[in-house]
N, C-alpha and C. Protein backbone atom coordinates (compact mmCIF):
# COMPACT_ATOMS: atom_id res chain seq x y z
N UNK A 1 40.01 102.16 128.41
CA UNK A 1 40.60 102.73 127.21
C UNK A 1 39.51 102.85 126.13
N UNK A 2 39.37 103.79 125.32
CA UNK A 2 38.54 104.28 124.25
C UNK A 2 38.57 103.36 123.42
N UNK A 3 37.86 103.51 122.45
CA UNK A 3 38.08 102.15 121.00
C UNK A 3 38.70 103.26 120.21
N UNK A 4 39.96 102.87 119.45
CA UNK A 4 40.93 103.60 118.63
C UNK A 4 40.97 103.00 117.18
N UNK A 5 41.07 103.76 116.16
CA UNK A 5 41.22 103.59 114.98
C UNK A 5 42.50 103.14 114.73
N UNK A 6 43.19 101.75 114.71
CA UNK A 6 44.67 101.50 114.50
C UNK A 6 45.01 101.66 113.25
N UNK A 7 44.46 100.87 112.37
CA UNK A 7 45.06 100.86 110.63
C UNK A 7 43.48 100.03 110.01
N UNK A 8 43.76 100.89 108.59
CA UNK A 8 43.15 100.06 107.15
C UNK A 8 44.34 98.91 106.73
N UNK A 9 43.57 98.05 106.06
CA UNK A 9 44.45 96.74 105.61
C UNK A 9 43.58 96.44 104.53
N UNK A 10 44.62 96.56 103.70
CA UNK A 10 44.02 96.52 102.02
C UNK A 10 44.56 95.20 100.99
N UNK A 11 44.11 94.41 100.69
CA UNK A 11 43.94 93.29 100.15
C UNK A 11 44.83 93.87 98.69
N UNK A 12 46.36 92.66 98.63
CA UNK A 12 46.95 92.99 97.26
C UNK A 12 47.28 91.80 96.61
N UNK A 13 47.49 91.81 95.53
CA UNK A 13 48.74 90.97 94.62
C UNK A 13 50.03 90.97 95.12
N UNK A 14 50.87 92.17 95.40
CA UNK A 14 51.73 92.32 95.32
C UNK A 14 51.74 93.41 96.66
N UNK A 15 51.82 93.10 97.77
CA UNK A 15 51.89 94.77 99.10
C UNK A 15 53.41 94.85 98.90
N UNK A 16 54.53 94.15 98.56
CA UNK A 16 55.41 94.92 98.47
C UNK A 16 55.28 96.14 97.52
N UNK A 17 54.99 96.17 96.50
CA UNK A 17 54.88 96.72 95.18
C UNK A 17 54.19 97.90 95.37
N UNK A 18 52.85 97.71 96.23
CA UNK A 18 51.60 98.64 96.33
C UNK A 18 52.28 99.81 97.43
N UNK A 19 53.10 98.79 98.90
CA UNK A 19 53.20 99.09 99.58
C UNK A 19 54.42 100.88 99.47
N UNK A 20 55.44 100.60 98.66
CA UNK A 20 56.67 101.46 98.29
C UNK A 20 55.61 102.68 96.83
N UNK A 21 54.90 102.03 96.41
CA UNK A 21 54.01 103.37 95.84
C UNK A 21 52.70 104.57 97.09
N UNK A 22 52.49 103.43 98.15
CA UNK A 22 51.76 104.64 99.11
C UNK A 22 52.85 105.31 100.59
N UNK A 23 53.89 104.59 100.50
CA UNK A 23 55.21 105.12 101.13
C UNK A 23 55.73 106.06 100.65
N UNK A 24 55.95 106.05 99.24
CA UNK A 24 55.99 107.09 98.69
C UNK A 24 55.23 108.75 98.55
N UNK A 25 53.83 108.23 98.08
CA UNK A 25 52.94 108.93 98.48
C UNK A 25 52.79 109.86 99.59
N UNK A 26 52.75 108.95 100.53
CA UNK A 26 52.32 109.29 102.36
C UNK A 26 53.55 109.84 102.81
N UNK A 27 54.90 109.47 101.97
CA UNK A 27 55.92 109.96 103.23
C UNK A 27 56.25 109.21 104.33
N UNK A 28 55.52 107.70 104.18
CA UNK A 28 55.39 106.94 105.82
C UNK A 28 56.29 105.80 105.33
N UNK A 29 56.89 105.22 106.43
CA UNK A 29 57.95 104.54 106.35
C UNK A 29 57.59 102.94 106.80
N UNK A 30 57.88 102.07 105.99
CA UNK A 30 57.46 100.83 106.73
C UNK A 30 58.08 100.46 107.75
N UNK A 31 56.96 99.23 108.75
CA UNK A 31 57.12 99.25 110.44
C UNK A 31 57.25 97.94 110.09
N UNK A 32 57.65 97.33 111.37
CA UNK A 32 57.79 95.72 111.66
C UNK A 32 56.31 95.35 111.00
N UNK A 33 56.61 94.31 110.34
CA UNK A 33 55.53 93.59 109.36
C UNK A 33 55.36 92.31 109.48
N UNK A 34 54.35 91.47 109.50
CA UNK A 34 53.90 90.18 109.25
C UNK A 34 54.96 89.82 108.47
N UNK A 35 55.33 88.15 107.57
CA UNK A 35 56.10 87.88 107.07
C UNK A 35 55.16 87.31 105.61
N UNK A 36 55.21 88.77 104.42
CA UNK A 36 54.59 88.53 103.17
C UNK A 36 53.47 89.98 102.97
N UNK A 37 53.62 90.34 104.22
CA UNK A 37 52.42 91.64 104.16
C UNK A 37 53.51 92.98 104.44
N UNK A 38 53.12 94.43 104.50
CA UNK A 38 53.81 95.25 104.29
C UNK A 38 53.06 96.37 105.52
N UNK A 39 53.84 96.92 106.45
CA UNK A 39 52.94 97.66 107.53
C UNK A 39 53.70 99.03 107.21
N UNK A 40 52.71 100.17 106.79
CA UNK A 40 53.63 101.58 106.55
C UNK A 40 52.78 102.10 107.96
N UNK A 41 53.72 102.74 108.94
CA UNK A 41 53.56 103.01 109.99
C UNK A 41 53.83 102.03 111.08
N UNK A 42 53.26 102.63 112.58
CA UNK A 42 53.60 101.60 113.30
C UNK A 42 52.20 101.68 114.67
N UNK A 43 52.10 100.79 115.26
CA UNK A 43 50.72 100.96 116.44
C UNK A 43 50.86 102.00 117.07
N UNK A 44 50.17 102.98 117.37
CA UNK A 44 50.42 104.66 118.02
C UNK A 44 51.09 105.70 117.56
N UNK A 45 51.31 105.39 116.49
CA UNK A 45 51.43 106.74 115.52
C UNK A 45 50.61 107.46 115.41
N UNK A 46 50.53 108.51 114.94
CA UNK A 46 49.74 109.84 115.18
C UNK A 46 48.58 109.59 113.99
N UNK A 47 49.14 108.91 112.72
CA UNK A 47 47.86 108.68 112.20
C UNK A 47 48.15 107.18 112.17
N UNK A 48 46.67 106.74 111.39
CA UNK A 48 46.61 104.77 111.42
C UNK A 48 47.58 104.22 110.39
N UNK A 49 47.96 103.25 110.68
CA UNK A 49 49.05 102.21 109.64
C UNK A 49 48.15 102.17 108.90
N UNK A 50 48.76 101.55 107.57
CA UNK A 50 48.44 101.16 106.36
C UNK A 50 48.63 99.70 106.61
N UNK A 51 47.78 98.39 106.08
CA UNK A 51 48.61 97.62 105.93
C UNK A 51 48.04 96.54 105.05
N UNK A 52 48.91 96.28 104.07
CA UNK A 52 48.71 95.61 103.12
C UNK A 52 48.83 93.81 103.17
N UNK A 53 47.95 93.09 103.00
CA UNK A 53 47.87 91.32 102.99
C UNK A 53 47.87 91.30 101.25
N UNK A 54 48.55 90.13 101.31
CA UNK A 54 48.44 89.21 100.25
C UNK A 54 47.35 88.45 99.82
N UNK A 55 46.93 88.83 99.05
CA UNK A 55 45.69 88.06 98.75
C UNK A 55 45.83 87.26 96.84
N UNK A 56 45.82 86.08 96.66
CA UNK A 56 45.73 85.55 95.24
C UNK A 56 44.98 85.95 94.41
N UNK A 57 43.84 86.82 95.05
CA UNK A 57 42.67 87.38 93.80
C UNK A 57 42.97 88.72 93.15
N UNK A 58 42.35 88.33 92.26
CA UNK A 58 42.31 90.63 91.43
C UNK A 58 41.23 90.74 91.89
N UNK A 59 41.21 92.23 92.19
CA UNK A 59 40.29 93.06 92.94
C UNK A 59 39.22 93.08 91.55
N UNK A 60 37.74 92.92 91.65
CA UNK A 60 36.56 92.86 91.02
C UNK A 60 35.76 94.23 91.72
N UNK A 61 35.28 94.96 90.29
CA UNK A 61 34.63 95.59 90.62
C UNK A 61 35.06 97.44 91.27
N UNK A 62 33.89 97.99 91.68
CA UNK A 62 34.28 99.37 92.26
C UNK A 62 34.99 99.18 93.91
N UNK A 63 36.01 99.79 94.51
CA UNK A 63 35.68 99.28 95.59
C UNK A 63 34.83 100.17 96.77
N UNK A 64 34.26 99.43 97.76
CA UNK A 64 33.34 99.74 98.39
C UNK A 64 33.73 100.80 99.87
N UNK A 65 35.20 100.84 99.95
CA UNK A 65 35.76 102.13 101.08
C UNK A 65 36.90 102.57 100.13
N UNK A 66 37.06 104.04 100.11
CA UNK A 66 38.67 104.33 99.67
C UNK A 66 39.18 105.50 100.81
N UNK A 67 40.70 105.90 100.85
CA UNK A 67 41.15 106.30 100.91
C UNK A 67 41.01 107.80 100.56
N UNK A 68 41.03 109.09 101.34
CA UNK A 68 41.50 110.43 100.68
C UNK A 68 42.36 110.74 101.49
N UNK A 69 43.05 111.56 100.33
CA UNK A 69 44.69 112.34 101.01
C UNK A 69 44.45 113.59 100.68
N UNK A 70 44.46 114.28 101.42
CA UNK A 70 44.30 115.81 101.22
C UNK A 70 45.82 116.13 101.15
N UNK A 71 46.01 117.16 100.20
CA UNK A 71 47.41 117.50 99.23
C UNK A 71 46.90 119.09 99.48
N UNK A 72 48.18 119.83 98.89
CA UNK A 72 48.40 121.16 99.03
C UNK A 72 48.20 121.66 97.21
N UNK A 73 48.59 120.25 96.65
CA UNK A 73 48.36 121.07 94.86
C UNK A 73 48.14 119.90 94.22
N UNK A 74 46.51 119.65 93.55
CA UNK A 74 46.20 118.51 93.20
C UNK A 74 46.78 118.22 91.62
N UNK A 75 47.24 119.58 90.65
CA UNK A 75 47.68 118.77 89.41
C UNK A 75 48.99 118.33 90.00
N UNK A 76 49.98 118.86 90.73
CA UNK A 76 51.45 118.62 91.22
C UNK A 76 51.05 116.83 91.64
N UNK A 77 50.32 116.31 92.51
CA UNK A 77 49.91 115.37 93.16
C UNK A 77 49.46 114.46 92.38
N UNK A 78 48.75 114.40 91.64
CA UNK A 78 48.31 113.89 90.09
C UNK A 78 49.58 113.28 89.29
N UNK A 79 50.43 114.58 89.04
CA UNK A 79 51.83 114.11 88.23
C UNK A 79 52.51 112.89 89.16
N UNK A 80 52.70 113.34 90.61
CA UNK A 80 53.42 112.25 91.28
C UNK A 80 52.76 110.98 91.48
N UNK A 81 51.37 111.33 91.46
CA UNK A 81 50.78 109.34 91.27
C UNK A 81 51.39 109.06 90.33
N UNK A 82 50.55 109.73 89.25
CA UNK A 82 51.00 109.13 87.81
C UNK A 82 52.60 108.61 87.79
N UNK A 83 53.83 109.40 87.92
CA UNK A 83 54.86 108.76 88.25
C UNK A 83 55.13 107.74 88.96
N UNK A 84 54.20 107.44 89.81
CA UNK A 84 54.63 106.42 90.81
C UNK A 84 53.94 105.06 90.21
N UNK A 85 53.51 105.03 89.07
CA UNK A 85 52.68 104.06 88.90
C UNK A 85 51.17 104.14 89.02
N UNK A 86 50.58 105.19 89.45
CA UNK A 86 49.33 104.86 89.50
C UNK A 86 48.74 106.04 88.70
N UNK A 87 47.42 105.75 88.53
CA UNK A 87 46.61 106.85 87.34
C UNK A 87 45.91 107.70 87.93
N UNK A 88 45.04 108.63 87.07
CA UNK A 88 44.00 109.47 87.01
C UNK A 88 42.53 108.28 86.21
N UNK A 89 41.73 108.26 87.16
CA UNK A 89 40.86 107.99 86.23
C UNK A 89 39.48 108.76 85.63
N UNK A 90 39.85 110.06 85.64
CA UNK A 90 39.45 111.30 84.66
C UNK A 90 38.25 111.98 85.36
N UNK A 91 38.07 111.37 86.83
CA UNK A 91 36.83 111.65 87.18
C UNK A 91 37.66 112.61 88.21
N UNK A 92 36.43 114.07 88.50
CA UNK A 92 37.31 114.74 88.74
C UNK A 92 35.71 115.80 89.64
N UNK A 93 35.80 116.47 90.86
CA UNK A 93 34.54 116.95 91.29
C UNK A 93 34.94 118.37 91.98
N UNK A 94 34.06 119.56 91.39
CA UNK A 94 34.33 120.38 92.23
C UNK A 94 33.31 120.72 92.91
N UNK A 95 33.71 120.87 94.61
CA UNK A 95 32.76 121.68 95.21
C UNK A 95 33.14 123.09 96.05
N UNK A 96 32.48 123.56 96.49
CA UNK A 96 32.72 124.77 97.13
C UNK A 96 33.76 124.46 98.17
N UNK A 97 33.79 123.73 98.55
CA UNK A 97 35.16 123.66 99.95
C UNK A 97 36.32 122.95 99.22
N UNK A 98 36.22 122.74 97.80
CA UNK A 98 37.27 121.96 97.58
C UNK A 98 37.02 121.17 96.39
N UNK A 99 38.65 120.64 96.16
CA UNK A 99 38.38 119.43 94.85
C UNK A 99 38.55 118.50 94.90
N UNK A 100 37.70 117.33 94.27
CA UNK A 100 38.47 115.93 94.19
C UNK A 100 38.72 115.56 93.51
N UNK A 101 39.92 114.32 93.17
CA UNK A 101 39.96 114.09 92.02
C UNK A 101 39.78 112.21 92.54
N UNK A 102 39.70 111.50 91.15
CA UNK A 102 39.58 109.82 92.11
C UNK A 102 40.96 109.03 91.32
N UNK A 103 41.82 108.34 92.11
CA UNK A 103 42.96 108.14 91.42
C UNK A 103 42.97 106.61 91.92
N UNK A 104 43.48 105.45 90.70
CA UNK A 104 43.89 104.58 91.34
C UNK A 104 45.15 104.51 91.65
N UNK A 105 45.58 103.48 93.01
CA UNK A 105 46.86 103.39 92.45
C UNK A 105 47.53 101.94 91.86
N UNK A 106 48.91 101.48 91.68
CA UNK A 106 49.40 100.54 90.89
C UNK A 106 48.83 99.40 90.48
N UNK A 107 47.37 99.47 91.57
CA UNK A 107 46.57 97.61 91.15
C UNK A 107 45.11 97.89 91.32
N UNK A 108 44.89 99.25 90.78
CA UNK A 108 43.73 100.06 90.17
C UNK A 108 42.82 100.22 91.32
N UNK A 109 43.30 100.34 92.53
CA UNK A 109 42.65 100.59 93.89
C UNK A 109 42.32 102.31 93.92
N UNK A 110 41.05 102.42 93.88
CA UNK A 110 40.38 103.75 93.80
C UNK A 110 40.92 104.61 95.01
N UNK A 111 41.52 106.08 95.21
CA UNK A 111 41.22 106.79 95.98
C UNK A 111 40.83 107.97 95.49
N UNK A 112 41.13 108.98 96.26
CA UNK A 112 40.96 110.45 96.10
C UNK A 112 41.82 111.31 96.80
N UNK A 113 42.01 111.72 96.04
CA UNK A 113 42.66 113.62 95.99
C UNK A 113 42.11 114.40 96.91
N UNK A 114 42.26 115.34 97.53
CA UNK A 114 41.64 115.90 98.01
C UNK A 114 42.01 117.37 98.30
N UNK A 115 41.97 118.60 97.60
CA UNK A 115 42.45 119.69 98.08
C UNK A 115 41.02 120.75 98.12
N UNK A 116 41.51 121.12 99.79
CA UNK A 116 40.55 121.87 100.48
C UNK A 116 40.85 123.40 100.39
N UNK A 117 39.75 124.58 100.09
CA UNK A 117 40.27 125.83 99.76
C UNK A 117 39.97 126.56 101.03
């Protein structure tokens, strides 16, 4: 068998909390979960789980991997972070294949936007 990409697992305060703002997001539904952690997806799904641990610390600093979601309309996508709890943090890049924008979400975890032209 190949080596397979199963899931990212992202260090929170709160993965319930984090977890129902990238469910939201993603559209992905949480799977059987550890007991205190939050699994959106499930093992062999078409794309990788998400899955969020509990961790007692605040996140320090930039972080060092993020997340992009490629979207169909990045101010529309923007409004719905922002609704969901999470921000714009004003940084914003255009290139020829596309735009990014870098967004945290609810516990200031950096990603990106991503709409491709």
């Amino acid at each position: 068998m190949p080596n397979i990409w199963s899931s990212v697992t992202i260090d929170r305060l709160d993965p319930e909390r984090v977890a129902q703002f990238w469910s939201a997001l993603l559209q992905r539904q949480p799977g059987p979960s550890q007991s205190g952690w939050v699994y959106l997806g499930e093992r062999g799904d078409s794309q990788p789980r998400l899955v969020f641990q509990p961790v007692p610390e605040l996140k320090r600093g930039k972080v060092r991997i993020n997340l992009d979601v490629a979207v169909d309309d990045i101010a529309e996508t923007i409004d719905l972070v922002t609704s969901l709890g999470g921000r714009f943090t004003g940084e914003r890049h255009d290139y020829q294949e596309g735009v990014v924008v870098v967004m945290a979400d609810p516990e200031d975890h950096e990603f990106c936007l991503v709409q491709y032209y």
